[in-house]
Protein backbone atom coordinates (compact mmCIF):
# COMPACT_ATOMS: atom_id res chain seq x y z
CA UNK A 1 -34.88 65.42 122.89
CA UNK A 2 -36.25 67.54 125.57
CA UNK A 3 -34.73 70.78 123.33
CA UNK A 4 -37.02 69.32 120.55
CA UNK A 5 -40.02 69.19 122.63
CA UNK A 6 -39.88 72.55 123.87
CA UNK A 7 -39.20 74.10 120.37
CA UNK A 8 -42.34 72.17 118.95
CA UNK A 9 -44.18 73.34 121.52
CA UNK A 10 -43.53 76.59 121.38
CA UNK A 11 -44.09 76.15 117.84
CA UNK A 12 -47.23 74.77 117.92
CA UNK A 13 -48.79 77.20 120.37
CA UNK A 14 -47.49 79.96 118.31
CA UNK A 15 -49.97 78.37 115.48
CA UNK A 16 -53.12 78.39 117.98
CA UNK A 17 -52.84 81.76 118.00
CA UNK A 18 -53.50 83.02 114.89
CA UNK A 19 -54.96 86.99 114.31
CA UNK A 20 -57.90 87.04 111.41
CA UNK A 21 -55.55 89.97 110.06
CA UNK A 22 -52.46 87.20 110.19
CA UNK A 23 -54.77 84.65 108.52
CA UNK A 24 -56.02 86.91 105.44
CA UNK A 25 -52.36 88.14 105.48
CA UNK A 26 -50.77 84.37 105.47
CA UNK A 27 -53.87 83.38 101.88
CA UNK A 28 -52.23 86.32 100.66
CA UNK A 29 -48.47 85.26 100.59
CA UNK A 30 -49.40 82.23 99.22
CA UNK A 31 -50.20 80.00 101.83
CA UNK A 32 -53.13 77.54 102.55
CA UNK A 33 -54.32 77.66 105.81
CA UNK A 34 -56.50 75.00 107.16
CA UNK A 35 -58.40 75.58 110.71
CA UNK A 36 -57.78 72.42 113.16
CA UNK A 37 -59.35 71.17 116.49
CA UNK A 38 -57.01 69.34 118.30
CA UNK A 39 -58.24 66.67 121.37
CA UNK A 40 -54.23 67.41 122.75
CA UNK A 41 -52.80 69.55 125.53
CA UNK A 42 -49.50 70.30 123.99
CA UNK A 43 -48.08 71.43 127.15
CA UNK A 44 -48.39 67.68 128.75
CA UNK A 45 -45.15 65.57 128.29
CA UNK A 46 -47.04 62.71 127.09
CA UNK A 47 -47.28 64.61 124.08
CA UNK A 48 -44.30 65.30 123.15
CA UNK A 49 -44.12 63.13 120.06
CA UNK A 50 -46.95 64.76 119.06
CA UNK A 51 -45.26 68.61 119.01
CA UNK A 52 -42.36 67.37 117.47
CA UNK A 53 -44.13 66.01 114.29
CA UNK A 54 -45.87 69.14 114.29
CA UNK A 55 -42.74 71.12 114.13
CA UNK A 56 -41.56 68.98 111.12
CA UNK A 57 -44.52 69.16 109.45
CA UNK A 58 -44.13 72.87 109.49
CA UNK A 59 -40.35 72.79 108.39
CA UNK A 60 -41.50 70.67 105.73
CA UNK A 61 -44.68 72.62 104.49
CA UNK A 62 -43.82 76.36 105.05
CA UNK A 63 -46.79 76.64 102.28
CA UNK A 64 -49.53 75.23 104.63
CA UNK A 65 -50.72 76.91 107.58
CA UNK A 66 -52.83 75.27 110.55
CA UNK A 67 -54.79 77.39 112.68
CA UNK A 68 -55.25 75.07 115.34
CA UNK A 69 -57.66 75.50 118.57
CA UNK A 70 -56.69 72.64 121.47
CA UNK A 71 -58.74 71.15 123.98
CA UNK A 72 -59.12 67.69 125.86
CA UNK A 73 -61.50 65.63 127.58
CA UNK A 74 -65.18 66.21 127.81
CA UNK A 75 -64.72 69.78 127.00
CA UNK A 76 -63.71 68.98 123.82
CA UNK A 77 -66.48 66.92 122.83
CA UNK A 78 -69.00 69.38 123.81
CA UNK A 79 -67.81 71.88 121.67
CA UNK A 80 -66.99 69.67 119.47
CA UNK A 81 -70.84 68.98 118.99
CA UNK A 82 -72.16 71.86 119.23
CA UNK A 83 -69.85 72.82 116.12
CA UNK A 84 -71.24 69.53 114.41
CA UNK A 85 -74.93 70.69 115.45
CA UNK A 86 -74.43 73.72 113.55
CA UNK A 87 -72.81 72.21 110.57
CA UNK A 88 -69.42 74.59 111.22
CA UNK A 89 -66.60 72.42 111.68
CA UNK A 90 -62.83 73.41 111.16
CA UNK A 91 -61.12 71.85 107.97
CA UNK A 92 -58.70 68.94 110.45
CA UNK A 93 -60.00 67.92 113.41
CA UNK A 94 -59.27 64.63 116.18
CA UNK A 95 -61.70 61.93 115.61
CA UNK A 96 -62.24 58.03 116.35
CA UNK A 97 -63.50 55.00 114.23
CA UNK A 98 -66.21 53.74 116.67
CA UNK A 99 -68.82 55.72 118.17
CA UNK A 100 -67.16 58.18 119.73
CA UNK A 101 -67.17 60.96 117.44
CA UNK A 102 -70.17 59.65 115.46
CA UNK A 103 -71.40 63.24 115.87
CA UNK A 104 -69.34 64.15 113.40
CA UNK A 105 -68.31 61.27 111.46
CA UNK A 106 -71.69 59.54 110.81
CA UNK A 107 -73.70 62.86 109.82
CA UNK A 108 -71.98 63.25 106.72
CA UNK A 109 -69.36 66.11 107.71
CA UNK A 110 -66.36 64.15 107.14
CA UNK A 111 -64.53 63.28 104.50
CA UNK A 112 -64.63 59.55 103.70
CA UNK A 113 -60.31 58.75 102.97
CA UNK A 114 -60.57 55.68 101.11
CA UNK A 115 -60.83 57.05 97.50
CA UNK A 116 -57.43 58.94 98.57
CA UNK A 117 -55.43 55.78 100.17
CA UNK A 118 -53.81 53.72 97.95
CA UNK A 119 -52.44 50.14 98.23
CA UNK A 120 -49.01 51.39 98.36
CA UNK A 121 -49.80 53.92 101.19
CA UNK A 122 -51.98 51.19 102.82
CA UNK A 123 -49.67 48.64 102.26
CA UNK A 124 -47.25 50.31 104.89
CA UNK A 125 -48.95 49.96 107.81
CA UNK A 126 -50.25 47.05 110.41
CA UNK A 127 -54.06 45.69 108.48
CA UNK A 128 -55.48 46.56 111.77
CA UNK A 129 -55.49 50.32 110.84
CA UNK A 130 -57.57 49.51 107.78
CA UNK A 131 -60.77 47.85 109.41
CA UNK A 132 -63.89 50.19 108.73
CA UNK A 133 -64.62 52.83 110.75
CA UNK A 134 -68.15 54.06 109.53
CA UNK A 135 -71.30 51.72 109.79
CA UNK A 136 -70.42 51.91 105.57
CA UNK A 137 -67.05 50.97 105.93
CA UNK A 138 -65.63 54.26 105.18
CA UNK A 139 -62.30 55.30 106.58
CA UNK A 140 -62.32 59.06 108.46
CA UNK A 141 -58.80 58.86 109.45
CA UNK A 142 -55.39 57.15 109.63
CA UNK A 143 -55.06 55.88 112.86
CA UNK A 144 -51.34 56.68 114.12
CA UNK A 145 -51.54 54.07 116.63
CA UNK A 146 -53.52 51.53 118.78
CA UNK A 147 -55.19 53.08 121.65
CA UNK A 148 -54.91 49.74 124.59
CA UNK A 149 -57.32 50.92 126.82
CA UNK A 150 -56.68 48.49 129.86
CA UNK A 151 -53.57 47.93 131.83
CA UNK A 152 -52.96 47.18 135.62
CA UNK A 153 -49.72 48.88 137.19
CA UNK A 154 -48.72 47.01 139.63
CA UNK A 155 -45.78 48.79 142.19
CA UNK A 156 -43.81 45.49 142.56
CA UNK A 157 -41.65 47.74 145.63
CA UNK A 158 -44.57 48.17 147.01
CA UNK A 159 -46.20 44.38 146.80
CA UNK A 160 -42.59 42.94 148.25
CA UNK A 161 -42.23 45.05 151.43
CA UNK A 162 -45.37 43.42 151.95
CA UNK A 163 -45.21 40.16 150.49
CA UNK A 164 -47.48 39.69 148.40
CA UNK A 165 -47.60 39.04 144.44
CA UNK A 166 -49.69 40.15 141.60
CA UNK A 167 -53.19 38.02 141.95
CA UNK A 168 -53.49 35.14 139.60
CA UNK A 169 -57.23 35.74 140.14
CA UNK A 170 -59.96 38.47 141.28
CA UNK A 171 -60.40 36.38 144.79
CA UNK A 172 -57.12 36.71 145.53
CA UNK A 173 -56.98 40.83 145.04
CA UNK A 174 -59.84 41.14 147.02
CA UNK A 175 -57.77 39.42 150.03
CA UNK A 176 -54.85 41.48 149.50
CA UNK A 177 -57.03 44.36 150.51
CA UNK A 178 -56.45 44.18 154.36
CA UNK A 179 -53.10 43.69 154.25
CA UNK A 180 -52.22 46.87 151.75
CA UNK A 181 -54.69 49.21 153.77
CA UNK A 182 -53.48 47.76 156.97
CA UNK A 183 -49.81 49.40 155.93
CA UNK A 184 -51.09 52.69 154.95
CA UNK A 185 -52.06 52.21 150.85
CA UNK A 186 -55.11 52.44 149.06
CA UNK A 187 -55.45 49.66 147.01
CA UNK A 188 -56.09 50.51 143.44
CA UNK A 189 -56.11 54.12 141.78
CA UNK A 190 -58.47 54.83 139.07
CA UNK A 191 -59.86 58.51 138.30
CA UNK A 192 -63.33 57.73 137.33
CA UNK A 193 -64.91 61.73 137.86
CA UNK A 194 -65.51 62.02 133.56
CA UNK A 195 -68.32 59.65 132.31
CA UNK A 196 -66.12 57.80 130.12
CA UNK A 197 -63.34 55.93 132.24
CA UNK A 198 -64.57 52.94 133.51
CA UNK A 199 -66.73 51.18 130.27
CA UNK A 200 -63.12 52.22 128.69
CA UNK A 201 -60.35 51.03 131.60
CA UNK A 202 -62.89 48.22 132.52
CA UNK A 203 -66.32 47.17 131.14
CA UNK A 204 -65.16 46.32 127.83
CA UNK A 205 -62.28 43.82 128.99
CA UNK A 206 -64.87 42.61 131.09
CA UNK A 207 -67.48 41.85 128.83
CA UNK A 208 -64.87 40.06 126.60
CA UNK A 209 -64.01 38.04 129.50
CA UNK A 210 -67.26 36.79 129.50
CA UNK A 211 -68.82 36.74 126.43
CA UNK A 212 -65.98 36.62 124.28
CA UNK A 213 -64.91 39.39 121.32
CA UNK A 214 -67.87 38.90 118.85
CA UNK A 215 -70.32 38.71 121.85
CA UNK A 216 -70.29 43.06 122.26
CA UNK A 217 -71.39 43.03 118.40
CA UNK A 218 -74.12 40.94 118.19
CA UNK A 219 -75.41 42.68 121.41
CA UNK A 220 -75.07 46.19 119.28
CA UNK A 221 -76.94 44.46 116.68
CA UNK A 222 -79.79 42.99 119.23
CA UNK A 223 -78.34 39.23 118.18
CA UNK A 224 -77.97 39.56 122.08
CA UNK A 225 -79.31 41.52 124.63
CA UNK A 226 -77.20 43.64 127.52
CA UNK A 227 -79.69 42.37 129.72
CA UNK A 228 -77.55 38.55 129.30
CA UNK A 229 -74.90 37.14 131.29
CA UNK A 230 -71.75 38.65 130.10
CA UNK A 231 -72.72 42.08 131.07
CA UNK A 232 -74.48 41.72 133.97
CA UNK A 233 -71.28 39.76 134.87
CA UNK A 234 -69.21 42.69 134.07
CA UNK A 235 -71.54 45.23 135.78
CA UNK A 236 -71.52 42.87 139.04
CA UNK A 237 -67.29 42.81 139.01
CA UNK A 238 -67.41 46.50 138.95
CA UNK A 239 -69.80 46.62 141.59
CA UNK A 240 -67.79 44.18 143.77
CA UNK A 241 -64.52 46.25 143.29
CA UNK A 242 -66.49 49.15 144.67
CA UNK A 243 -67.91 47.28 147.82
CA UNK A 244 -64.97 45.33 148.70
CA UNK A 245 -62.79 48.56 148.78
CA UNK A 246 -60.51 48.09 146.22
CA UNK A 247 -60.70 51.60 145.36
CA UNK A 248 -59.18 54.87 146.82
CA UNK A 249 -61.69 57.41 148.44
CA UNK A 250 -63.58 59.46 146.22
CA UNK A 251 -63.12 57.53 142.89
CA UNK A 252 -65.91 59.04 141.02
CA UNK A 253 -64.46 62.34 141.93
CA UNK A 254 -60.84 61.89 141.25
CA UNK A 255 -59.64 63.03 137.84
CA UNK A 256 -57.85 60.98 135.47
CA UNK A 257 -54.90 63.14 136.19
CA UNK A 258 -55.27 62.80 140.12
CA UNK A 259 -55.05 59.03 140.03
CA UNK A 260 -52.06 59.21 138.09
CA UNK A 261 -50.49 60.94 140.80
CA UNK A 262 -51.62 59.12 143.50
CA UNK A 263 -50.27 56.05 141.90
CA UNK A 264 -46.90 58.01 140.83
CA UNK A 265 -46.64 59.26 144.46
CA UNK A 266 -46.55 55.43 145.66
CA UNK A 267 -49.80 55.73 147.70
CA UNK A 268 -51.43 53.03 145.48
CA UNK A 269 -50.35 49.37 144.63
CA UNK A 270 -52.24 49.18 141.43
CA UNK A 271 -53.15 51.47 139.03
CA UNK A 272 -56.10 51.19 136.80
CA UNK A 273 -55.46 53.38 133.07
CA UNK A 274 -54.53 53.26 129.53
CA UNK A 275 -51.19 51.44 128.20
CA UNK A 276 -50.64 54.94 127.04
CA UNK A 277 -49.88 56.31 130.29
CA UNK A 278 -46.42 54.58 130.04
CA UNK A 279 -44.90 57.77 127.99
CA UNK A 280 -46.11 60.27 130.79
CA UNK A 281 -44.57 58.06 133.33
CA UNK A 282 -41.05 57.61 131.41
CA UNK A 283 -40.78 61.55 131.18
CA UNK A 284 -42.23 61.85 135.23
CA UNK A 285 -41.03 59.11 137.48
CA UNK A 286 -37.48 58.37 138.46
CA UNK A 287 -35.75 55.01 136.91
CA UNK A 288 -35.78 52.88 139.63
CA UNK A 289 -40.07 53.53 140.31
CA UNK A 290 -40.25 53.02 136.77
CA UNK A 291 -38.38 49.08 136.67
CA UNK A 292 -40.76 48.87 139.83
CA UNK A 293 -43.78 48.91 137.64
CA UNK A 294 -45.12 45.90 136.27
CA UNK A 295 -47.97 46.03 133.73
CA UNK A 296 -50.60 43.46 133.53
CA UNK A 297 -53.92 42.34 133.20
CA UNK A 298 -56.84 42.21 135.46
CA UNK A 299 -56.50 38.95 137.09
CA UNK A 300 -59.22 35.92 136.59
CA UNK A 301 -62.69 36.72 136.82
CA UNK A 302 -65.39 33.93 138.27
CA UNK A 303 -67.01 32.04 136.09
CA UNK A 304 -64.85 33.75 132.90
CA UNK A 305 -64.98 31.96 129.72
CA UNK A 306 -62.01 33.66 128.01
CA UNK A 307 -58.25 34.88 129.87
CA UNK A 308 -55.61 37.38 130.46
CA UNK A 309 -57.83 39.82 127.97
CA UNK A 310 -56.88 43.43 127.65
CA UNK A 311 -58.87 45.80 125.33
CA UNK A 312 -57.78 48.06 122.26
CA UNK A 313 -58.66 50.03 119.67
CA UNK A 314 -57.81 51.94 116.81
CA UNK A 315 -56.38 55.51 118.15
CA UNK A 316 -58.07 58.53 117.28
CA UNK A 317 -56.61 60.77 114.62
CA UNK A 318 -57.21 63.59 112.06
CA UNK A 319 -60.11 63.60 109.55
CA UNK A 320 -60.92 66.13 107.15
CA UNK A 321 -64.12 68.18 107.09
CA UNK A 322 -66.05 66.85 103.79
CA UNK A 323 -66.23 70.79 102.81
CA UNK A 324 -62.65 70.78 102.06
CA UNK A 325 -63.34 68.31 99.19
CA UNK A 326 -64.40 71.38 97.01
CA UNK A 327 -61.29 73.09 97.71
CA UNK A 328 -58.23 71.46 95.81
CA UNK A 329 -55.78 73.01 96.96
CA UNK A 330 -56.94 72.79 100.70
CA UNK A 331 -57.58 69.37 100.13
CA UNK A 332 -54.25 68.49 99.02
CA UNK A 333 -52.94 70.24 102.18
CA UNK A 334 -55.15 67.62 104.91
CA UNK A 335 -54.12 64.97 102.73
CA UNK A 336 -50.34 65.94 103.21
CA UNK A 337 -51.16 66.70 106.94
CA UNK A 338 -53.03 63.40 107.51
CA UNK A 339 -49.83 61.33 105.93
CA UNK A 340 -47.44 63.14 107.14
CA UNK A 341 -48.62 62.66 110.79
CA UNK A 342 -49.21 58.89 110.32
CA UNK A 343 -46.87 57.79 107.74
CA UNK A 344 -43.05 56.92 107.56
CA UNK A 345 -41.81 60.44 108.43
CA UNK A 346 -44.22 61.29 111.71
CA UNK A 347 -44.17 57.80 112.72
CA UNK A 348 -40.33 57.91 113.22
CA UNK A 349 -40.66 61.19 115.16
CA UNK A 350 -43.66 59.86 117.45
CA UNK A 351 -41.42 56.34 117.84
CA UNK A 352 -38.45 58.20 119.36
CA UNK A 353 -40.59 59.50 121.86
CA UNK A 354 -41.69 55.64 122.43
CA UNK A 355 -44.42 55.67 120.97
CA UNK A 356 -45.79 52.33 119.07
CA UNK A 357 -47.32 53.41 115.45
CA UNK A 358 -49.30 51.66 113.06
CA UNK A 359 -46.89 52.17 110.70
CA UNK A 360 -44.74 49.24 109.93
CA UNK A 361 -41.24 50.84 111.20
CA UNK A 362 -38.33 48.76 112.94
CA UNK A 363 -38.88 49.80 116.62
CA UNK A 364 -35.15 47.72 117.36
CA UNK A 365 -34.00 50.82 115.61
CA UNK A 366 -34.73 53.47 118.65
CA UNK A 367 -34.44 54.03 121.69
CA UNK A 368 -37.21 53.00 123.85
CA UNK A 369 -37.79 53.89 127.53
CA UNK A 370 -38.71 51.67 129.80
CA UNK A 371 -42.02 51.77 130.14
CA UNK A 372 -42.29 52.34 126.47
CA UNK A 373 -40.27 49.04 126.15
CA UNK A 374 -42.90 47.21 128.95
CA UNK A 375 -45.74 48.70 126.70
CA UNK A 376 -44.46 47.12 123.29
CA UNK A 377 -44.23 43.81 125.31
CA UNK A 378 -47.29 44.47 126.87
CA UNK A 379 -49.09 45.00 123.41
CA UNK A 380 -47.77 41.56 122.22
CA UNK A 381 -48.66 39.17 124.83
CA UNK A 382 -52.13 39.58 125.90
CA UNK A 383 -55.11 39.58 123.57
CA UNK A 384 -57.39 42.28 122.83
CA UNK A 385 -60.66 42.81 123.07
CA UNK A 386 -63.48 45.67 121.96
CA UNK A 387 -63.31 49.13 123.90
CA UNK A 388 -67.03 49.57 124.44
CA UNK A 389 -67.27 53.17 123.85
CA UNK A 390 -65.57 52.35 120.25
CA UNK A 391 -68.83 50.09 119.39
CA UNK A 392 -71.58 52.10 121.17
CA UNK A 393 -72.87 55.05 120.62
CA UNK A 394 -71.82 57.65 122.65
CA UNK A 395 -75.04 59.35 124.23
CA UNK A 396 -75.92 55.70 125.53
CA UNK A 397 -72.31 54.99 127.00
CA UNK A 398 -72.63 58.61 128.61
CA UNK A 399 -75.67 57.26 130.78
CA UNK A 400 -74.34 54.31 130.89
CA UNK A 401 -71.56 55.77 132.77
CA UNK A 402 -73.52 58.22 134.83
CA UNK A 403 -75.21 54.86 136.34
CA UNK A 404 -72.27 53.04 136.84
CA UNK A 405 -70.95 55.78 138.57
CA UNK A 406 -74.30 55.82 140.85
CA UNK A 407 -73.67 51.93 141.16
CA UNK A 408 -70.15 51.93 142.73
CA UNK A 409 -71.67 54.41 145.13
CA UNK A 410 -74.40 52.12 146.28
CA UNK A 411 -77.30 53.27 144.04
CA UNK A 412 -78.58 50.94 142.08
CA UNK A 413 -78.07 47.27 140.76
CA UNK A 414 -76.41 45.50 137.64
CA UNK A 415 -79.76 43.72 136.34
CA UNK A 416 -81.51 46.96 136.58
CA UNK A 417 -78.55 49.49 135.47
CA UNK A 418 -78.62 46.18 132.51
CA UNK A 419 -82.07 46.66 131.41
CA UNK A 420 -82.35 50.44 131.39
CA UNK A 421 -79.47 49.82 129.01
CA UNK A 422 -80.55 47.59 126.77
CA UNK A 423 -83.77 49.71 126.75
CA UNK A 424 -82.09 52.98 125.46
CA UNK A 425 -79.98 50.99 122.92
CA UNK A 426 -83.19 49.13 121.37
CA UNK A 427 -84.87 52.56 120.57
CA UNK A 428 -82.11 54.44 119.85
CA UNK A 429 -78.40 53.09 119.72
CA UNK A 430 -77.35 53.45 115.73
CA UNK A 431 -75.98 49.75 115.67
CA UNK A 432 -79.71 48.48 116.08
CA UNK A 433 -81.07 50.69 112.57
């Protein structure tokens, strides 16, 4: 499997770097080559899956060619609005359903699928992957799987050399604090330095905790305000974590990346991230860590209404610039693209690297690792909730986050960070038109 990774990736970097001269040179022979911006680092084992779909799609389609630029993270998004800003986007590129790439999505630049899906195609995934994505209902992509944005690892080696148990409720984590710094561990890892991590690890599962799932939409569309209970709850949790010292030093300055580690290097008990994270640590950590790791829920909140929540949303995927519509045969290559990577054939490939599709395959078919196979059990016994970033717009969420940020460093308060909030969102959030 390993040999398969390293060919796709060495495949797939050999397609990011593609000459002008190559380019006219490839139209020429024939080919149809489509320009792609890619929200991947191919040279990261957690996506693995993803180069080795890319190296069947180009077995497959010798005809099409993808010029493909990669980034990640907040770089990523900057360019990728500055691109949107001046109407110049490539002909593929990563976006989400919600808010996140709205930028993009919700200025008329993409391509809306649903004319192109039909029921049989449709018909072959899980009906989650076919909720609207566009305040119209349009469809921009094909989700390839369900991003679960909230997990606890919990280092069970850890928790019995010092006898204690995952917390049944928030009280109860708190007072495990003393005892796990006391022996020489930080308590929880969470790399919170980009202004997106904890509305997505945290303040979404939180706010469904205490306002329940359809609360966060009626406070998008002002049926509610963020100025009510259930998130200045959730702002006040967050704020607790920070002053009781749950977290490791320098949270807001610690990469997603570095927390990983930390937690991988067993100088954490718990580890705040994605369910995702499960495929980096199947290719990174050794067996026995990995049987060590529970994955769970944040425990019981005071006063919450609603239990053992996690959050989730549709993952991001590929849309297709709306451009390429006037362009048949370019359009017919995306199309092939976008099924190919989500459908039957890319959603075996991704699956054998343990990934969980929204296609409808027979997982008791592969081989799944075992945090893959902690993941897939994960994903069916707790309930989801909204990610908050996938409802919001993202220029609000960003302050949002830059306060939070302030908050969990002792500036500033949940009713206040609550009202500036709801402020920005009355005048200018795209939920409240």
């Amino acid at each position: 499997m390993k040999k398969v990774a390293l060919f796709a990736l060495v495949l797939v970097l050999s397609m990011s770097f593609v000459t002008a001269a190559g380019t006219k040179e490839a139209a020429k022979d024939g080919k149809v080559v489509l320009t792609a911006y890619m929200q991947i680092d191919p040279a990261n084992d957690q996506y693995a899956g993803h180069n080795a779909v890319m190296a069947a799609f180009a077995e497959k389609y010798p005809n099409i060619q993808l010029d493909i630029e990669y980034a990640s993270g907040e770089a990523f998004h900057q360019k990728f609005q500055s691109m949107a800003a001046s109407k110049k986007i490539p002909d593929l590129f990563t976006c989400y359903g919600g808010a996140r790439t709205a930028y993009v999505t919700e200025t008329g630049l993409t391509l809306d699928l649903t004319p192109y899906l039909d029921d049989a195609f449709k018909g072959q995934f899980a009906s989650a992957t076919w909720l609207p994505q566009g305040s119209a209902g349009a469809l921009y992509m094909v989700p390839p799987s369900f991003a679960v944005c909230h997990s606890i690892y919990a280092n069970t080696a850890i928790l019995d050399k010092l006898g204690l148990s995952y917390p049944e409720t928030f009280e109860q984590l708190v007072a495990q604090i003393p005892t796990i710094r006391a022996a020489g561990y930080y308590p929880m890892s969470m790399g919170n330095k980009d202004p997106w991590v904890v509305n997505s690890w945290l303040l979404g599962t939180f706010i469904e905790r205490f306002g329940g799932r359809e609360w966060i939409l009626k406070a998008a569309k002002g049926e509610a305000s963020f100025t009510d209970a259930p998130f200045v709850k959730a702002l006040e949790v967050i704020q607790a974590m920070s002053k009781e010292g749950l977290f490791s030093p320098g949270v807001n300055q610690m990469s997603n990346t570095e927390a990983d580690q930390e937690f991988y290097q067993q100088k954490s008990v718990y580890l705040i991230d994605a369910a995702w994270r499960t495929s980096a640590m199947d290719s990174q950590l050794p067996e026995a860590q990995r049987k060590a790791i529970d994955m769970r829920v944040f425990p019981a909140l005071p006063g919450e209404k609603y239990h053992n929540t996690s959050s989730a949303v549709a993952s991001e995927g590929f849309g297709i610039a709306k451009a390429v519509e006037k362009d048949q045969a370019k359009l017919d290559a995306a199309l092939a693209f976008v099924k190919f990577y989500a459908g039957e054939e890319g959603a075996s490939i991704r699956a054998q690297f343990g990934e969980v599709p929204s296609y409808n395959l027979d997982l008791n078919k592969f081989a799944v690792d075992v945090m893959q196979g902690k993941f897939v059990e994960f994903s069916a016994t707790y309930p989801m909730g909204y990610v908050f970033d996938s409802i919001m717009d993202g220029e609000g969420v960003n302050l949002l986050n830059t306060d939070l940020q302030a908050m969990m460093m002792g500036n500033g308060n949940p009713k206040d960070i609550a009202a500036k909030y709801e402020a920005w969102v009355a005048k200018n959030d795209s939920n409240r038109d």
